[in-house]
N, C-alpha and C. Protein backbone atom coordinates (compact mmCIF):
# COMPACT_ATOMS: atom_id res chain seq x y z
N UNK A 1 230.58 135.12 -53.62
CA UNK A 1 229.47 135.91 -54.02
C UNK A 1 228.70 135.23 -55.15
N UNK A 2 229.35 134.45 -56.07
CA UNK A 2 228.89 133.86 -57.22
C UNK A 2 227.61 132.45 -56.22
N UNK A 3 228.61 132.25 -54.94
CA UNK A 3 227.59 131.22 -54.71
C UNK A 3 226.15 132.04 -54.47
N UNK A 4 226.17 132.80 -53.58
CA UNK A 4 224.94 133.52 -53.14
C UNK A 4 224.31 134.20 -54.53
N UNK A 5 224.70 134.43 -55.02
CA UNK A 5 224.19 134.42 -56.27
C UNK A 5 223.49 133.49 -57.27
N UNK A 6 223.86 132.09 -57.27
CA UNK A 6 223.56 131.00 -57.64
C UNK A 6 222.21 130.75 -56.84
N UNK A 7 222.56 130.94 -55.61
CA UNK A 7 221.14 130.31 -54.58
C UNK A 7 220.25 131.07 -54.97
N UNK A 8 220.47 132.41 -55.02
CA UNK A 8 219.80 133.37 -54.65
C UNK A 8 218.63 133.15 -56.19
N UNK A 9 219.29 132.86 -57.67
CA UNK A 9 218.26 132.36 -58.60
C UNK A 9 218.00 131.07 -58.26
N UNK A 10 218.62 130.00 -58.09
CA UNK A 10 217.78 128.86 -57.35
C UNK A 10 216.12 129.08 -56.76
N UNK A 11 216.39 129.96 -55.67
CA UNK A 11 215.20 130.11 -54.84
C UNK A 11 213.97 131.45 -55.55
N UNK A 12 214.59 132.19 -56.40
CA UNK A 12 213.19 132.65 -57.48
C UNK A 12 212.95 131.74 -58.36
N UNK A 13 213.77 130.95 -58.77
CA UNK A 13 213.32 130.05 -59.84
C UNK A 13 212.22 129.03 -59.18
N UNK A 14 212.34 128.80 -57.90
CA UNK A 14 211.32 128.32 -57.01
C UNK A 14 210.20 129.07 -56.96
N UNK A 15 210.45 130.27 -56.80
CA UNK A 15 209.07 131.23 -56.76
C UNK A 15 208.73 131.61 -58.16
N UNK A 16 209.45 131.10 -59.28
CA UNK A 16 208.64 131.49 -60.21
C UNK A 16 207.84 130.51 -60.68
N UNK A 17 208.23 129.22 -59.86
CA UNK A 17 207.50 128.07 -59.96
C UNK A 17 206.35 127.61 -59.25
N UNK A 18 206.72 128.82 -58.02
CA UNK A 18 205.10 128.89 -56.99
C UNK A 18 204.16 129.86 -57.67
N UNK A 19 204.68 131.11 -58.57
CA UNK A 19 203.95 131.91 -58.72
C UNK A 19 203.05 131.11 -59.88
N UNK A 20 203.82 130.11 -61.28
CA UNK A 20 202.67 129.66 -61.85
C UNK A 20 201.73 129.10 -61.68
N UNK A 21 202.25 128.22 -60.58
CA UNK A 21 201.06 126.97 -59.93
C UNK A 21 200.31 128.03 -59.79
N UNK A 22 200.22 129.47 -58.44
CA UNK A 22 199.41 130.01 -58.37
C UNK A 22 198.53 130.49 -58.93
N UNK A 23 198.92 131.00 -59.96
CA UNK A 23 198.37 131.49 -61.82
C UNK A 23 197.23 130.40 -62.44
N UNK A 24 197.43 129.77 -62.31
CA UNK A 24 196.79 128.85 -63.17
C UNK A 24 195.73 128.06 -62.34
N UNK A 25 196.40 128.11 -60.78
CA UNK A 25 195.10 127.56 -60.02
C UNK A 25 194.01 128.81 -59.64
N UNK A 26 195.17 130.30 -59.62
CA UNK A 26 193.56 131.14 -60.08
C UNK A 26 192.85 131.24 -61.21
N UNK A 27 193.51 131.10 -62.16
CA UNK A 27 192.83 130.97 -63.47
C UNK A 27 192.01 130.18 -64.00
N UNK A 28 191.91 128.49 -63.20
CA UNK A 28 190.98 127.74 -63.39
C UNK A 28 190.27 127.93 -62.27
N UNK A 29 190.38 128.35 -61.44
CA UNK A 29 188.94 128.78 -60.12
C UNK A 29 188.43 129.81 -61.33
N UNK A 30 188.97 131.18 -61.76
CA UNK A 30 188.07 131.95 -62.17
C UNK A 30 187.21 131.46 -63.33
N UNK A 31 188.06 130.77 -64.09
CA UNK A 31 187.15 129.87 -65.05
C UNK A 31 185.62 129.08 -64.97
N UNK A 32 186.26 128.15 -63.78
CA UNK A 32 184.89 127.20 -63.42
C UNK A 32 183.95 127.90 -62.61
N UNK A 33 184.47 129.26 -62.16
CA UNK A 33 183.14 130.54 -61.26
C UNK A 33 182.25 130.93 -62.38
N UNK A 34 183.16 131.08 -63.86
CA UNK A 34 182.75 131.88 -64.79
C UNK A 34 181.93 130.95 -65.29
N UNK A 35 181.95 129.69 -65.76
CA UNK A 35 180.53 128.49 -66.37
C UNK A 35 179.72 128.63 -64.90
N UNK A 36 179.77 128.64 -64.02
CA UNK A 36 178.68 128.79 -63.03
C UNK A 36 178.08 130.01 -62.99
N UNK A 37 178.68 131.15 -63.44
CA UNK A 37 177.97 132.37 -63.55
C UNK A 37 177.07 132.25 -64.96
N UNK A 38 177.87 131.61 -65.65
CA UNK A 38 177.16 131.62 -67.01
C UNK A 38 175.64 130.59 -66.95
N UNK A 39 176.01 129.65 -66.60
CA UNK A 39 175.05 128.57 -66.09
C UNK A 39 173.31 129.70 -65.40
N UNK A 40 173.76 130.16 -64.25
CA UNK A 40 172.98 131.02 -63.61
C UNK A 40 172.22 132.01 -64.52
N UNK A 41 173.33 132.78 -65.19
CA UNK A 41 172.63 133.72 -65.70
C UNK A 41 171.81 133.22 -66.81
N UNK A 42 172.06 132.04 -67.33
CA UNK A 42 171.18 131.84 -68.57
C UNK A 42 169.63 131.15 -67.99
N UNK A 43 169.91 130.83 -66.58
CA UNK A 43 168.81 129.73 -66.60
C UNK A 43 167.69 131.10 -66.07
N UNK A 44 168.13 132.45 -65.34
CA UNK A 44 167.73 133.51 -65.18
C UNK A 44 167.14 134.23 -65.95
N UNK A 45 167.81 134.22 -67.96
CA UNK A 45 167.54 135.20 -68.18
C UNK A 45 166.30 134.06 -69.29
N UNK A 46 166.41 132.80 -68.94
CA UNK A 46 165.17 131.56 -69.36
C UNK A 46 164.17 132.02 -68.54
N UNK A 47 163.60 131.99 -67.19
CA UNK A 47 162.80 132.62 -66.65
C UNK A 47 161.94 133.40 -66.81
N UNK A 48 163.02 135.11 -66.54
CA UNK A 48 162.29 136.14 -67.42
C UNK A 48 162.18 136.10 -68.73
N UNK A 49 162.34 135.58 -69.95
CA UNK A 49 161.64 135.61 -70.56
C UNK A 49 160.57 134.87 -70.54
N UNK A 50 160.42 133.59 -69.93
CA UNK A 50 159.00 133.15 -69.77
C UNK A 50 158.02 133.81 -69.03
N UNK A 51 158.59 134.54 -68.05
CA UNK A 51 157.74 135.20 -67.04
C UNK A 51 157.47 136.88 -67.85
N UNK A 52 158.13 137.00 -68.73
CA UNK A 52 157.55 138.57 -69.88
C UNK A 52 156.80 137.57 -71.01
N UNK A 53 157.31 136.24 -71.26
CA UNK A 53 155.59 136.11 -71.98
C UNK A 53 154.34 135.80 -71.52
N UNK A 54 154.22 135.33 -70.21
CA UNK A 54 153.24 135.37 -69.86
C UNK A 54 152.69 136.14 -69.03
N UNK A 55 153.47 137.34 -68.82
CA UNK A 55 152.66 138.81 -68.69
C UNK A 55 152.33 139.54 -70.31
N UNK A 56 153.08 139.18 -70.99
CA UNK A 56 152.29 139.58 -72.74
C UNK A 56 151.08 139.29 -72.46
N UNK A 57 151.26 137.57 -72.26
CA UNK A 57 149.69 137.27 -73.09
C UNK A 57 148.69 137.69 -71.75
N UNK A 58 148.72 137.79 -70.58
CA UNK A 58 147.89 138.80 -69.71
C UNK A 58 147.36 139.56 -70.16
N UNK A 59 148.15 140.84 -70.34
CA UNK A 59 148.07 141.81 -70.95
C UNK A 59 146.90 141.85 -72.17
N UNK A 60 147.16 141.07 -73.19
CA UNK A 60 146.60 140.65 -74.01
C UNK A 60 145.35 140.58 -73.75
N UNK A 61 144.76 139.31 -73.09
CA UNK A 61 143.27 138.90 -72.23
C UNK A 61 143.08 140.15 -71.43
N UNK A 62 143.94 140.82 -70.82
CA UNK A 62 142.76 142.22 -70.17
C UNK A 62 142.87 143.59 -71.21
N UNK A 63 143.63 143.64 -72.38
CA UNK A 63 142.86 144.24 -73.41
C UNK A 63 141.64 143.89 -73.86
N UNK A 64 141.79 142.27 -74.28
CA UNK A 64 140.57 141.96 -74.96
C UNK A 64 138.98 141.94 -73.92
N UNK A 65 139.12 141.72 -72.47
CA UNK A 65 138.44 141.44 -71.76
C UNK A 65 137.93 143.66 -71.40
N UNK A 66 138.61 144.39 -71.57
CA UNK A 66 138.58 146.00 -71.28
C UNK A 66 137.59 146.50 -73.20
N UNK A 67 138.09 145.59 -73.86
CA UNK A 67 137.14 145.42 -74.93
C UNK A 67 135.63 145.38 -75.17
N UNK A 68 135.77 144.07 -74.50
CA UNK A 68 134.57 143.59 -74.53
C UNK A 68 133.66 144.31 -73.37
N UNK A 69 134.27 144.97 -72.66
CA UNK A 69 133.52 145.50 -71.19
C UNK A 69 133.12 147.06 -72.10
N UNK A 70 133.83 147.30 -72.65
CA UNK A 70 133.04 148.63 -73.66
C UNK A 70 132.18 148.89 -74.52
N UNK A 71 132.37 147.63 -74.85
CA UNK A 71 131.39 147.22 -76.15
C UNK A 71 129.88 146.85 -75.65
N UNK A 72 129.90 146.31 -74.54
CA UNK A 72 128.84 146.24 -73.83
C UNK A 72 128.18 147.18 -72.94
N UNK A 73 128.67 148.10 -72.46
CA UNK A 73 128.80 149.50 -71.59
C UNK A 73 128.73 150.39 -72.92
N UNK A 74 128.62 150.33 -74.15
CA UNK A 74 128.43 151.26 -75.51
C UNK A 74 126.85 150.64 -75.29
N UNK A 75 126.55 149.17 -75.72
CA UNK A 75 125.79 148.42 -75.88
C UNK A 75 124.39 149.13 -75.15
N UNK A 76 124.84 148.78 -73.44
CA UNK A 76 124.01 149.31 -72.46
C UNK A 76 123.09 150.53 -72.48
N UNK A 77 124.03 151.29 -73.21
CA UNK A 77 124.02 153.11 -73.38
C UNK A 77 123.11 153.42 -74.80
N UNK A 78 123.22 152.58 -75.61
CA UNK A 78 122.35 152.81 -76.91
C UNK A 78 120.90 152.32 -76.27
N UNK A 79 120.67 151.08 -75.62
CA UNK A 79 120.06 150.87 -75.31
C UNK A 79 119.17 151.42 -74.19
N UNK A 80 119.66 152.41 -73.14
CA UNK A 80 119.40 153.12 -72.67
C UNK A 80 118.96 152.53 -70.92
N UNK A 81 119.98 151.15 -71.05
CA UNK A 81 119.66 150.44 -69.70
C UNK A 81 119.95 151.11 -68.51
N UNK A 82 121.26 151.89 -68.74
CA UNK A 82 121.65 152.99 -67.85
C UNK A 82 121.02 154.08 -67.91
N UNK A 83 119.96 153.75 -66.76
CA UNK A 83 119.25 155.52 -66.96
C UNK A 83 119.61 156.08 -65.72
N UNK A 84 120.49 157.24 -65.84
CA UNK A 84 120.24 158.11 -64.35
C UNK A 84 119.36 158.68 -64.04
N UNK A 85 118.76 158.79 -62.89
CA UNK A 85 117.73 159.18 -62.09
C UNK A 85 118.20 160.41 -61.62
N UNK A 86 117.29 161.46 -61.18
CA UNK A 86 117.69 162.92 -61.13
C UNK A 86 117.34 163.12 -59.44
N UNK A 87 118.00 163.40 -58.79
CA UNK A 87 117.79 163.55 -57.48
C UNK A 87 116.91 163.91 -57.42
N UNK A 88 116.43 162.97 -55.96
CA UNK A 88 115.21 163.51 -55.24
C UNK A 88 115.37 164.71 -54.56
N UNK A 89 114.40 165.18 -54.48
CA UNK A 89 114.18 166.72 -53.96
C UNK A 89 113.84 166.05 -52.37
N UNK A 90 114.28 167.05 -51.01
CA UNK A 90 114.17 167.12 -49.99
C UNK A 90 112.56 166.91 -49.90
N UNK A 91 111.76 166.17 -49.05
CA UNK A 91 110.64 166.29 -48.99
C UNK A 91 110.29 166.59 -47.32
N UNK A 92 109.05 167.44 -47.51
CA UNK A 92 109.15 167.91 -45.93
C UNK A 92 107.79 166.92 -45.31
N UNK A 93 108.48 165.39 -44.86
CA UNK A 93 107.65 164.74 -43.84
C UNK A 93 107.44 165.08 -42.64
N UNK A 94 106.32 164.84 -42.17
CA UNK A 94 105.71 164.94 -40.92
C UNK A 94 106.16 164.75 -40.01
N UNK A 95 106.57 165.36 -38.66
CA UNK A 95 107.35 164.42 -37.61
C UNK A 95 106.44 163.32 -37.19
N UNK A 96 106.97 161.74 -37.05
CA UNK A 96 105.56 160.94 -36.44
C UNK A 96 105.67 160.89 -34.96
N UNK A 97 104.66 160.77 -34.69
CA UNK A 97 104.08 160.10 -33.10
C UNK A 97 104.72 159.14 -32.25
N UNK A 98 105.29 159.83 -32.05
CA UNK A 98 105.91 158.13 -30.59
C UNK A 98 104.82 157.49 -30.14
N UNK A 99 105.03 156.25 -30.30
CA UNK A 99 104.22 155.14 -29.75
C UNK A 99 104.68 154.70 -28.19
N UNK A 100 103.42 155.00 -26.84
CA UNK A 100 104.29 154.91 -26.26
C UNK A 100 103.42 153.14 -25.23
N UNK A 101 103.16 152.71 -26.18
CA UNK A 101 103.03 151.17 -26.00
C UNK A 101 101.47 150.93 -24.86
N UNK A 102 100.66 152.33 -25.51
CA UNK A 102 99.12 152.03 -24.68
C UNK A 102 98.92 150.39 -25.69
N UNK A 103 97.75 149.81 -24.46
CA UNK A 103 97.41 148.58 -25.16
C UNK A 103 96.38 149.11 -25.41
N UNK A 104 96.22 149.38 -26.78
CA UNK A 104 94.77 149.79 -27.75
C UNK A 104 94.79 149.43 -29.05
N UNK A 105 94.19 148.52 -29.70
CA UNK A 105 94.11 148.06 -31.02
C UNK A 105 93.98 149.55 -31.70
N UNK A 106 93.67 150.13 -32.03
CA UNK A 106 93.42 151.79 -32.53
C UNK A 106 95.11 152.21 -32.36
N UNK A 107 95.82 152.06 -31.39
CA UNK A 107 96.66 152.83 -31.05
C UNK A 107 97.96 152.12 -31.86
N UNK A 108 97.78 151.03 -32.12
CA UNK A 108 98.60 150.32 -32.44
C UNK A 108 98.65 150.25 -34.27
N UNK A 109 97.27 149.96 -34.31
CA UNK A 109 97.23 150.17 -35.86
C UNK A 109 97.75 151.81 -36.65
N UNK A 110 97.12 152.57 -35.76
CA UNK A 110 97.70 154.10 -36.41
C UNK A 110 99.32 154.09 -36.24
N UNK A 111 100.00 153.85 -35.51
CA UNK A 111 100.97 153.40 -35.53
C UNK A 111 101.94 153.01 -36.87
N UNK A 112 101.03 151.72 -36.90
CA UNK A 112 102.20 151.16 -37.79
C UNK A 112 101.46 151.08 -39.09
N UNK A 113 100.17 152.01 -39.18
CA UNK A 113 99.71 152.81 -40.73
C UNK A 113 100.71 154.43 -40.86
N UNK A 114 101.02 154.71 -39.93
CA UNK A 114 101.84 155.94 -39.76
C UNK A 114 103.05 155.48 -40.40
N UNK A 115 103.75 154.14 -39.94
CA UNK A 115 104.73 154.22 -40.10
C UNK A 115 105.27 153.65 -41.48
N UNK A 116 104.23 152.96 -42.09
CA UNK A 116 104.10 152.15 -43.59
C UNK A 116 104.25 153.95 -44.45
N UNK A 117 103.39 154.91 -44.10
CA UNK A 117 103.25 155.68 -45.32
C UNK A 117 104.45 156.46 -44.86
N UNK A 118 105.18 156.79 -43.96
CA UNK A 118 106.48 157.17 -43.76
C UNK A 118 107.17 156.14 -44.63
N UNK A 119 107.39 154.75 -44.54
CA UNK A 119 108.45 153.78 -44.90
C UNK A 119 108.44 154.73 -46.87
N UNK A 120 107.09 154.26 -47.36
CA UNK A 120 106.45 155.05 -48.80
C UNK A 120 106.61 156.19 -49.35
N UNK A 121 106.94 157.71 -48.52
CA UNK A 121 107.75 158.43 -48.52
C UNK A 121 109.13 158.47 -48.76
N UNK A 122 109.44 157.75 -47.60
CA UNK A 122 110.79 157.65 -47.62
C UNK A 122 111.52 156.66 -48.51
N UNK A 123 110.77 156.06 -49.22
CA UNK A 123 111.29 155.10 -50.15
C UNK A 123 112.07 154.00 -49.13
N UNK A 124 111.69 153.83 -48.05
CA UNK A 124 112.48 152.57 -47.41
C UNK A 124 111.82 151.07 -47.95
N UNK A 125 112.77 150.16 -48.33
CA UNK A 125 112.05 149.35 -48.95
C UNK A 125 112.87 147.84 -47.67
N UNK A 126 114.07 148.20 -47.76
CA UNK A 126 114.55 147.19 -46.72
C UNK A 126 113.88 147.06 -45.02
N UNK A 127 113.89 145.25 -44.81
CA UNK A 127 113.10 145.38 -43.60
C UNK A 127 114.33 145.88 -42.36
N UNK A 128 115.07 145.46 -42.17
CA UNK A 128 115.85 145.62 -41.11
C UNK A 128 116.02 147.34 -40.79
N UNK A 129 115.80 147.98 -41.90
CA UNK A 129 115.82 149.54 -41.48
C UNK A 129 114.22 149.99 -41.47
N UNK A 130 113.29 149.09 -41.42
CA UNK A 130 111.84 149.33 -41.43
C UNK A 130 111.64 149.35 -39.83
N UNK A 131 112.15 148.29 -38.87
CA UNK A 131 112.23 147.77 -38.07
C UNK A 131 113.07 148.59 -36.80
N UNK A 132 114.35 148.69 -37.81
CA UNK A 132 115.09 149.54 -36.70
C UNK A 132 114.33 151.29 -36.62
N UNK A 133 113.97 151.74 -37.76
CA UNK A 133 112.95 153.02 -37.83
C UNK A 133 112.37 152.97 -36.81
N UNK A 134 111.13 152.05 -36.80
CA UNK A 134 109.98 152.22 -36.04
C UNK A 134 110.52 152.08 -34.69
N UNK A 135 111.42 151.14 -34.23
CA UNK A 135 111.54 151.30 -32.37
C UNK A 135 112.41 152.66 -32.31
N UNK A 136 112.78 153.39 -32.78
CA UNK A 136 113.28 154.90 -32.69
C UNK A 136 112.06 155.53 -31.98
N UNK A 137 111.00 155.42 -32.45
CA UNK A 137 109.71 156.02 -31.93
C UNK A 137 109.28 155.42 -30.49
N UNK A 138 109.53 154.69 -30.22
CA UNK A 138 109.42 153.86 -29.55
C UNK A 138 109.23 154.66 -27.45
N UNK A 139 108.23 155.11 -27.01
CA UNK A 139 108.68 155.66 -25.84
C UNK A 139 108.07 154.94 -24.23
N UNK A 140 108.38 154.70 -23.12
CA UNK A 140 107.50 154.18 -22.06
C UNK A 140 107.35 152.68 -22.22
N UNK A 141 106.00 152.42 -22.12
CA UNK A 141 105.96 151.17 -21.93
C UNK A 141 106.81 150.38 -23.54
N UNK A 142 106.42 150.74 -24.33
CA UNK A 142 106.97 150.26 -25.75
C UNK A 142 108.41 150.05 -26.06
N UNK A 143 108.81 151.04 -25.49
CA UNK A 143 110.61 151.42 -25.38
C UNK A 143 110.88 149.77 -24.64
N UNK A 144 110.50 150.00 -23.05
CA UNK A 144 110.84 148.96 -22.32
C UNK A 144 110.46 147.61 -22.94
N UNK A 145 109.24 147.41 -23.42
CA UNK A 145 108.84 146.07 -24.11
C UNK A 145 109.81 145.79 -25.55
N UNK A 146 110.47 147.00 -26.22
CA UNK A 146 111.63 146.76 -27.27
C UNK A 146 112.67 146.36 -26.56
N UNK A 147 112.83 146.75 -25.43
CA UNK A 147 114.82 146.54 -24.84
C UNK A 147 114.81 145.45 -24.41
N UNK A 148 113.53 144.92 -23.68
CA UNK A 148 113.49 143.39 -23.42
C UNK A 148 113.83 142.16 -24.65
N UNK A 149 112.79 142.43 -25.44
CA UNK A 149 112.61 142.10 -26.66
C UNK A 149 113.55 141.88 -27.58
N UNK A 150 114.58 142.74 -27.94
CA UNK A 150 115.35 142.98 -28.72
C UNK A 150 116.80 142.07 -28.01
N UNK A 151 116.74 142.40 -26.39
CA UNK A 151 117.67 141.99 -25.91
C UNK A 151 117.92 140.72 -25.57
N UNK A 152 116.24 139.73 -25.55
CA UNK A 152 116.54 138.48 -25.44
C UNK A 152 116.50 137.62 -26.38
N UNK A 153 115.86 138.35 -28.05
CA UNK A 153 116.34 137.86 -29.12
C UNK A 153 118.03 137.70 -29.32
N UNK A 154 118.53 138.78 -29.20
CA UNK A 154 120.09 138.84 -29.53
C UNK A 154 120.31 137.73 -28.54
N UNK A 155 120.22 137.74 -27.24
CA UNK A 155 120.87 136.04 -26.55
C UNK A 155 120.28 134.79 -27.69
N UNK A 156 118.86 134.44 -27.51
CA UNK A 156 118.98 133.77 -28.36
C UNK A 156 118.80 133.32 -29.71
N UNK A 157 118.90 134.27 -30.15
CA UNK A 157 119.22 133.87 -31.94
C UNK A 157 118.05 134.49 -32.29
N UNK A 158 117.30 134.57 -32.33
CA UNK A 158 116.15 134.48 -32.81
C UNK A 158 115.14 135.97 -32.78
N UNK A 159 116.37 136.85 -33.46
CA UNK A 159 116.14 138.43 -33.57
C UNK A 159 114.90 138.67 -34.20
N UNK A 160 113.97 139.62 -34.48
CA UNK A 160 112.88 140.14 -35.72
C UNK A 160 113.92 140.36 -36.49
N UNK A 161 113.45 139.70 -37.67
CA UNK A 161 114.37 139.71 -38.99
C UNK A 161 113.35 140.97 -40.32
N UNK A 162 112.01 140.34 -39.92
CA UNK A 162 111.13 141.19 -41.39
C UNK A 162 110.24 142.04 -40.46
N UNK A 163 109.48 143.10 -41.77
CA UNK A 163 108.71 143.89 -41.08
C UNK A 163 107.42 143.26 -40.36
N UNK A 164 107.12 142.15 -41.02
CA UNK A 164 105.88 141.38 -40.83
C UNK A 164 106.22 140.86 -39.45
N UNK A 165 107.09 140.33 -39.36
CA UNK A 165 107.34 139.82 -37.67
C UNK A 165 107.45 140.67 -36.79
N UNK A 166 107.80 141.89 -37.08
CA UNK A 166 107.77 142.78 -35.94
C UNK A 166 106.57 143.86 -36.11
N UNK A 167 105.41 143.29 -36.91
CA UNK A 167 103.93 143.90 -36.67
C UNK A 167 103.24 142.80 -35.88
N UNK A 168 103.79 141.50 -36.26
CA UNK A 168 103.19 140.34 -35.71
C UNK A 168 103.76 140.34 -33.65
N UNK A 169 104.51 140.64 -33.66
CA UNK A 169 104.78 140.83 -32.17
C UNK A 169 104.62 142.23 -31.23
N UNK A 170 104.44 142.95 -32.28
CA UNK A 170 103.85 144.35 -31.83
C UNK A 170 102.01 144.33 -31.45
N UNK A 171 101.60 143.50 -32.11
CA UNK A 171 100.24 143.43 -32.45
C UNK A 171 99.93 142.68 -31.05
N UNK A 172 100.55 141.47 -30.86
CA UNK A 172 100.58 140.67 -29.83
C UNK A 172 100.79 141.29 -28.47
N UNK A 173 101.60 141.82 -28.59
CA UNK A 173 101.88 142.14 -27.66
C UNK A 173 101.58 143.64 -26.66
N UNK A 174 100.59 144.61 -28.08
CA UNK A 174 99.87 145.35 -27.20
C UNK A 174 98.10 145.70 -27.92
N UNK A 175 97.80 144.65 -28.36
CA UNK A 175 96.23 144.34 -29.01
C UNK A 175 95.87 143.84 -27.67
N UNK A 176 94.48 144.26 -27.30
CA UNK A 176 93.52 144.25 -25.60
C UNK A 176 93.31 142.41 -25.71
N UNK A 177 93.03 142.07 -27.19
CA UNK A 177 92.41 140.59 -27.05
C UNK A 177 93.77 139.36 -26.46
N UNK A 178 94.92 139.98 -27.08
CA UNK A 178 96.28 139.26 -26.55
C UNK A 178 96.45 139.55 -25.09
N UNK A 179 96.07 140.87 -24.79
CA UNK A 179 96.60 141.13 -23.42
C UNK A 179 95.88 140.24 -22.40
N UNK A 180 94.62 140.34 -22.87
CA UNK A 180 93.84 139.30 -21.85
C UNK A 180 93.82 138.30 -21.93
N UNK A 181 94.23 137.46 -22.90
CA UNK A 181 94.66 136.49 -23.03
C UNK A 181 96.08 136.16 -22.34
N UNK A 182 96.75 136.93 -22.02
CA UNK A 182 98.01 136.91 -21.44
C UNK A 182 97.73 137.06 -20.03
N UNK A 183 97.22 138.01 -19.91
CA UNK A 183 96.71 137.93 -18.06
C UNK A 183 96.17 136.90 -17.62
N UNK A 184 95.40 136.01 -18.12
CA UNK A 184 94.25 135.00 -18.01
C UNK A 184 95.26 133.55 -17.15
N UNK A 185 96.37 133.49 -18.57
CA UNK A 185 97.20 132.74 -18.83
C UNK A 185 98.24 132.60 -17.28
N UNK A 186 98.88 133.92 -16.90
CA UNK A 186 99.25 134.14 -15.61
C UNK A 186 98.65 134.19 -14.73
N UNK A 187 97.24 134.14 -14.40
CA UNK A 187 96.54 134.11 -13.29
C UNK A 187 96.70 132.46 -12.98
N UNK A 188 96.43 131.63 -14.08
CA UNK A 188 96.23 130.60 -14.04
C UNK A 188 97.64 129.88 -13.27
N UNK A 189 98.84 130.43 -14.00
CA UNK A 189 99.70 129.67 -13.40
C UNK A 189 100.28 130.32 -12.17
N UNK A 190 99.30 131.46 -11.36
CA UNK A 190 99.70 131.44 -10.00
C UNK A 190 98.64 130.50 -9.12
N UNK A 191 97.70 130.21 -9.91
CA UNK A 191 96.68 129.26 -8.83
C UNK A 191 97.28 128.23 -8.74
């Protein structure tokens, strides 16, 4: 029994010799995890603080910049650059006349004198809504001479952009002296 006894510490004295190796090889893994954690966290907490000072000094420039935007908006206001305007009151315009594309110099000019002191009323000052206004009115022959018109500008490029161009092709295109000039022109090139 003394022998089995003998072995029997023999073989813990073995395991108490596996258990230190084990000890110490966890103890230097946890060690060299721990300078790598440390490593990490410092170069992390280097970062954010660079990245909180240069949201400071942000901060900073859009105080001073929320500053200066008041001081000038005070500025504006003494000065009285900001003036509000008091709503316009509803005004009761005329319904206008559809144009419905007679070729009559008379017919054409009342037209687009109709439609200038409407634009003057209405305070329209932009052309593209001067333009799009007036073919609203637009009925019969005029309508059809806009859908053509409009439709083979958009193919090629070359839309009415101002109000002046689209009096200049309105004019042309239903003034008696153009028209006959236009008929003249087609007779010719069926002979």
């Amino acid at each position: 029994m003394r022998e089995t006894l003998e072995l029997v510490e023999e073989r813990t004295d073995g395991f108490d010799l596996i258990e230190e190796q084990l000890r110490e090889f966890v103890l230097d893994f946890l060690s060299s995890n721990v300078e790598k954690m440390n490593g990490v966290l410092k170069s992390t907490t280097k970062k954010l603080a660079e990245k909180d000072d240069a949201l400071e000094v942000m901060m900073l420039a859009m105080k001073e910049e929320i500053t200066k935007l008041k001081g000038v908006y005070k500025a504006a206001l003494r000065n009285e650059i900001l003036i509000s305007r008091p709503k316009q009151q509803a005004m009761n315009v005329p319904k206008l006349e559809n144009f419905k594309g007679v070729r009559s110099a008379r017919e054409v000019d009342n037209f687009l004198w109709e439609m200038k002191q409407y634009f003057q009323r209405m305070s329209i000052k932009d052309d593209a809504i001067k333009v799009n206004t007036a073919s609203i009115y637009f009925t019969d022959v005029a309508l059809l001479w806009w859908r053509c018109r409009s439709t083979d500008k958009k193919r090629n490029g070359n839309a009415i952009g101002t109000w002046k161009e689209f009096q200049r092709d309105l004019t042309k295109q239903f003034y008696i002296q153009y028209v006959e000039k236009e008929a003249r022109a087609k007779l010719r090139c069926i002979m």
